[in-house]
N, C-alpha and C. Protein backbone atom coordinates (compact mmCIF):
# COMPACT_ATOMS: atom_id res chain seq x y z
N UNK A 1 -102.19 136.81 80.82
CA UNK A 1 -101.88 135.80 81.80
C UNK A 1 -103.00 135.70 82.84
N UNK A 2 -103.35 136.80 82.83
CA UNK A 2 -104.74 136.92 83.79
C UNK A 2 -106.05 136.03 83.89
N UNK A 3 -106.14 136.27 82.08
CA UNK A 3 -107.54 135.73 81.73
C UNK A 3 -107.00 134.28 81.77
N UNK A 4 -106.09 133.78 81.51
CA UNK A 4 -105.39 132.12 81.57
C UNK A 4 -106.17 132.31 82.92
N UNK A 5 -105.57 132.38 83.65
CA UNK A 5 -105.44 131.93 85.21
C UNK A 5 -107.33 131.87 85.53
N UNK A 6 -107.80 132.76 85.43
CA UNK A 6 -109.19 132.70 85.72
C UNK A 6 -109.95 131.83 84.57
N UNK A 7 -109.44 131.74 83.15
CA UNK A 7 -110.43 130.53 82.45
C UNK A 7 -110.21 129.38 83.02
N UNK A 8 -108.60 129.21 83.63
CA UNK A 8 -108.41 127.46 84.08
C UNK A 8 -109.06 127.71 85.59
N UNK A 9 -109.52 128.64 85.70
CA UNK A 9 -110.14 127.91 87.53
C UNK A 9 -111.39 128.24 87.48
N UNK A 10 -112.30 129.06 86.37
CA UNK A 10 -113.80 128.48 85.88
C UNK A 10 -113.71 127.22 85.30
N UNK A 11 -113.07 126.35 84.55
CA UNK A 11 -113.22 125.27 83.92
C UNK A 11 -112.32 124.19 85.23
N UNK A 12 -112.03 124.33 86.32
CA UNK A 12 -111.63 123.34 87.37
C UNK A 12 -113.38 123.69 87.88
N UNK A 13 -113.54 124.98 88.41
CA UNK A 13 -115.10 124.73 88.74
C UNK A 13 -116.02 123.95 88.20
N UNK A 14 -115.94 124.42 87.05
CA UNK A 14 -117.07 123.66 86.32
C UNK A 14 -117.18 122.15 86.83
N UNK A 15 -115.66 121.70 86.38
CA UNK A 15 -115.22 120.39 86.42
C UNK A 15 -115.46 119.30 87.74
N UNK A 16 -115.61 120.44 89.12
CA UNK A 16 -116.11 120.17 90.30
C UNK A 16 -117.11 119.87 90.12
N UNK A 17 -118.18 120.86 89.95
CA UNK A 17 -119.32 121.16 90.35
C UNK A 17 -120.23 119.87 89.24
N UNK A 18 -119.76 119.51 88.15
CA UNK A 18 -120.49 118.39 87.79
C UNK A 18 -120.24 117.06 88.16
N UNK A 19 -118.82 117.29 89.02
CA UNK A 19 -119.00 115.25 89.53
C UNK A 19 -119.58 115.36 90.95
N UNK A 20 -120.01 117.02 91.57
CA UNK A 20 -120.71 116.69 92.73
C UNK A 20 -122.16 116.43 92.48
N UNK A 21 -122.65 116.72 91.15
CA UNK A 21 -123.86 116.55 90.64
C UNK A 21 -123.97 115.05 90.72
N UNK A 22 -123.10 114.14 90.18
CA UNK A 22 -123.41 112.77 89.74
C UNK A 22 -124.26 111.83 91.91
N UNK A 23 -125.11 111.32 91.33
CA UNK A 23 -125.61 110.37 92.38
C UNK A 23 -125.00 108.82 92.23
N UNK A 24 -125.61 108.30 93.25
CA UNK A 24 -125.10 106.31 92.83
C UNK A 24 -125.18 105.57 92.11
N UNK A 25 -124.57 104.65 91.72
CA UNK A 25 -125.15 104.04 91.33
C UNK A 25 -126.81 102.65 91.08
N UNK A 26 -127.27 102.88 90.19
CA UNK A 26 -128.25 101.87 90.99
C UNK A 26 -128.12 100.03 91.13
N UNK A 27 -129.24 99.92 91.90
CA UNK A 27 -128.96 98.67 92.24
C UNK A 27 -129.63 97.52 91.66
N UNK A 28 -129.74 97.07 90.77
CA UNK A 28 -130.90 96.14 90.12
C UNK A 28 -130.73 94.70 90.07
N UNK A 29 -132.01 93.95 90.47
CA UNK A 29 -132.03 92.63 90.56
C UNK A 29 -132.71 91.96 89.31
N UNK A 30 -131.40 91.38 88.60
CA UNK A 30 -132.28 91.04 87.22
C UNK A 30 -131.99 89.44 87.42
N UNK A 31 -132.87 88.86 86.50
CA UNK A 31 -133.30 87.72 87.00
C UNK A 31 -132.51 86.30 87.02
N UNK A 32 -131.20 86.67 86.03
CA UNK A 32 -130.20 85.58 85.72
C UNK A 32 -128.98 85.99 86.52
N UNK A 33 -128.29 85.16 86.99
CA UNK A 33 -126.95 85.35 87.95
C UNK A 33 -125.64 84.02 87.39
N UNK A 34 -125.08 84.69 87.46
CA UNK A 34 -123.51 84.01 87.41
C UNK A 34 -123.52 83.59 88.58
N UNK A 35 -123.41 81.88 88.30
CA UNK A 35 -122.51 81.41 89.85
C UNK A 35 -121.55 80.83 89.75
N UNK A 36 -121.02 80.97 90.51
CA UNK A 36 -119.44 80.09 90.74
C UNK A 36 -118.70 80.38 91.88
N UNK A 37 -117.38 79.55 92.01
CA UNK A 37 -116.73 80.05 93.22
C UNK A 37 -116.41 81.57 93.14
N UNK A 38 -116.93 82.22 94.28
CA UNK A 38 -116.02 83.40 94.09
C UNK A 38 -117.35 84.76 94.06
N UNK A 39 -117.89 83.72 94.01
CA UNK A 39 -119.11 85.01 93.40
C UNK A 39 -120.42 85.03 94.78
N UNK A 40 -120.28 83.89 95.38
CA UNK A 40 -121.09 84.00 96.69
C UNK A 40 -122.50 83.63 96.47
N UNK A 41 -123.88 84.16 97.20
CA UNK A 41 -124.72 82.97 96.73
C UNK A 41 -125.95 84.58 96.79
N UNK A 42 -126.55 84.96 95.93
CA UNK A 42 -126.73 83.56 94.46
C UNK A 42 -125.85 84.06 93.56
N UNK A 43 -125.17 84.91 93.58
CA UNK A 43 -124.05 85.03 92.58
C UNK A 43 -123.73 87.01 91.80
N UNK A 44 -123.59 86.59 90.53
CA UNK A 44 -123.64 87.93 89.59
C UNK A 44 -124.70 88.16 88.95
N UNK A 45 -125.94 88.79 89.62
CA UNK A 45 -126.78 88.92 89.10
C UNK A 45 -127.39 90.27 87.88
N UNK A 46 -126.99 90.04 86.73
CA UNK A 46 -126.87 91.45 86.32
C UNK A 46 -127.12 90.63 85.11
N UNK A 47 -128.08 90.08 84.29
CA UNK A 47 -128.19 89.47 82.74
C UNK A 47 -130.12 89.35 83.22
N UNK A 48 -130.29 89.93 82.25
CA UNK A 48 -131.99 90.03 81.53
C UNK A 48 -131.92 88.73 81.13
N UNK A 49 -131.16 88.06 80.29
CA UNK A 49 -131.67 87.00 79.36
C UNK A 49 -130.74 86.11 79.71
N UNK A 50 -131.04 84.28 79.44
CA UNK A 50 -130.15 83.77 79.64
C UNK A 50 -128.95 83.64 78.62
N UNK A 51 -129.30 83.82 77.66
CA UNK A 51 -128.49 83.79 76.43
C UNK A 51 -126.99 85.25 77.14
N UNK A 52 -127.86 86.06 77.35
CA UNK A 52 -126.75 87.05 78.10
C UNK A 52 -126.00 86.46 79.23
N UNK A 53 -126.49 85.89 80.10
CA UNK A 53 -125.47 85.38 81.16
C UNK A 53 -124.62 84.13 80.69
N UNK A 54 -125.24 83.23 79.76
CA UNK A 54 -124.60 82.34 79.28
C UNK A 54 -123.25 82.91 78.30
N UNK A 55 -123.38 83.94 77.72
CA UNK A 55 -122.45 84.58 76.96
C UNK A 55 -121.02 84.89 77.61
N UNK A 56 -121.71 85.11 79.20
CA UNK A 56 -120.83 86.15 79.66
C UNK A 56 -119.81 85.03 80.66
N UNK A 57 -120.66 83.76 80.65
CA UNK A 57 -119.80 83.04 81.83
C UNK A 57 -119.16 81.86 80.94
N UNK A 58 -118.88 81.80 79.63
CA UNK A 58 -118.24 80.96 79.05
C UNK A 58 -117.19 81.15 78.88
N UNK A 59 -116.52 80.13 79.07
CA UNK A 59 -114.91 80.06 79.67
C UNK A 59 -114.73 80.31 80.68
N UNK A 60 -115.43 80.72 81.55
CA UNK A 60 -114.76 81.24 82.94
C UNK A 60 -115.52 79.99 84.13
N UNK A 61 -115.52 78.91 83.94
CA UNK A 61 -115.80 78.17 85.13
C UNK A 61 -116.95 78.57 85.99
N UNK A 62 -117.67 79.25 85.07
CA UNK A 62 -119.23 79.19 85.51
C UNK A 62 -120.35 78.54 85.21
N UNK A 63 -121.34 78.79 85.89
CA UNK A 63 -122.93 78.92 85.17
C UNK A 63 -123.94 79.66 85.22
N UNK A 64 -125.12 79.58 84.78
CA UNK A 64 -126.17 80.70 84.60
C UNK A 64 -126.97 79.66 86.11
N UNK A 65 -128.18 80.86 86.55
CA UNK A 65 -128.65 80.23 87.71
C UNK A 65 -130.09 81.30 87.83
N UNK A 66 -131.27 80.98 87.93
CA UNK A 66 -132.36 81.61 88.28
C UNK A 66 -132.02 82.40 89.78
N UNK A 67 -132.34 84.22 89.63
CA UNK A 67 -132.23 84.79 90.55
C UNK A 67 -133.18 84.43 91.81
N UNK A 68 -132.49 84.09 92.85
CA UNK A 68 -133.88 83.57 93.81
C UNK A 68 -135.11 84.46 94.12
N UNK A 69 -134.48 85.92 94.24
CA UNK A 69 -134.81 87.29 94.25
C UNK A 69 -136.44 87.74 92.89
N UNK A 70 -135.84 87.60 91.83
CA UNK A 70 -136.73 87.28 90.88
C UNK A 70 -137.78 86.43 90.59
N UNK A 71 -137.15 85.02 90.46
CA UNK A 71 -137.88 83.94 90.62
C UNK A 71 -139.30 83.80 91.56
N UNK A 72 -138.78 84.46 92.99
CA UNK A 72 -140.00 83.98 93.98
C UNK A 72 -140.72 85.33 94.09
N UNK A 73 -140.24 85.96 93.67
CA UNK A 73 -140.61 87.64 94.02
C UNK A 73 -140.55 88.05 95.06
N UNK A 74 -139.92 88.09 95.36
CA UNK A 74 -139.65 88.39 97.13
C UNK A 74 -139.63 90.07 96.97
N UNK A 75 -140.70 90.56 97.93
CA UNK A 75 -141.02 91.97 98.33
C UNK A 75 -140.26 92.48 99.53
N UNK A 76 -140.00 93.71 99.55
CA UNK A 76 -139.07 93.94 100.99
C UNK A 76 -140.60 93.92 102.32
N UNK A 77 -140.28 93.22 103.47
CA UNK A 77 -141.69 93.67 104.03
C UNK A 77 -142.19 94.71 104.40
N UNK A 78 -143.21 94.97 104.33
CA UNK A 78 -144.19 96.41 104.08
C UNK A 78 -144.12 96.68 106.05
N UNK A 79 -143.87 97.81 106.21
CA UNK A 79 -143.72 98.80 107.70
C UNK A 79 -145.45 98.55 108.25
N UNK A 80 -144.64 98.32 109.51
CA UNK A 80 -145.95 98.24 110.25
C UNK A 80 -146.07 99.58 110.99
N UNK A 81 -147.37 99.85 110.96
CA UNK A 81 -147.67 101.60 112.09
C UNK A 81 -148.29 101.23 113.34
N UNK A 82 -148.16 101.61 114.03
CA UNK A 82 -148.38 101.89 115.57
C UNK A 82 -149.17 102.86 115.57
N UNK A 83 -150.74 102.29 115.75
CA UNK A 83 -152.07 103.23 115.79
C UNK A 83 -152.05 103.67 117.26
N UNK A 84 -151.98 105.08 117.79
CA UNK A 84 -152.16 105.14 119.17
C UNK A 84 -153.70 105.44 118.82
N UNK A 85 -154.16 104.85 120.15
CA UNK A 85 -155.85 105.12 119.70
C UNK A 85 -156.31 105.89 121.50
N UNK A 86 -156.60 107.02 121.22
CA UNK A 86 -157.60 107.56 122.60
C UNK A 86 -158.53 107.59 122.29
N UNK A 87 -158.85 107.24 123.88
CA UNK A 87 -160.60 107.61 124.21
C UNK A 87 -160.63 109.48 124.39
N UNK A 88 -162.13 109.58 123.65
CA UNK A 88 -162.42 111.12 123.22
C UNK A 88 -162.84 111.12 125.30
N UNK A 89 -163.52 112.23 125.60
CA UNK A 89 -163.17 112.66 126.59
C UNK A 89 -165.03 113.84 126.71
């Protein structure tokens, strides 16, 4: 009864210790988006191809739509530094 009790609370450990391992999910801007009501602007952006977003929004009162994100390439803007500059002495 012993060894029960201590295999089920190494295997609850275990069972911990690997969903504290897991990180986020990521975030990716791919270039086709679902729009429609409901979905906000520019939409569901998650299809590589249009054939994929077109797949995915038929029947459902959508359409496919160029990611604006993609399309224009929009970069996040690059950090500006603050040079302190002295005079040597």
């Amino acid at each position: 009864m012993r060894k029960a009790m201590l295999a089920m609370l190494a295997l609850a450990g275990l069972g911990i210790g690997s969903l504290a391992g897991t990180g986020p999910a990521a975030a990716y801007d791919y270039p086709w988006c679902a729009q429609g009501r409901g979905y906000g602007y520019p939409g569901e952006c998650a299809y590589r191809t249009l054939q994929q977003c077109q797949a995915s929004v038929s029947g459902r009162l959508l359409t496919c739509g160029i990611n604006p994100r993609a399309a224009y390439n929009q970069q996040r803007p690059s950090r500006r530094y603050q040079h302190d500059y002295y005079a040597p002495y």
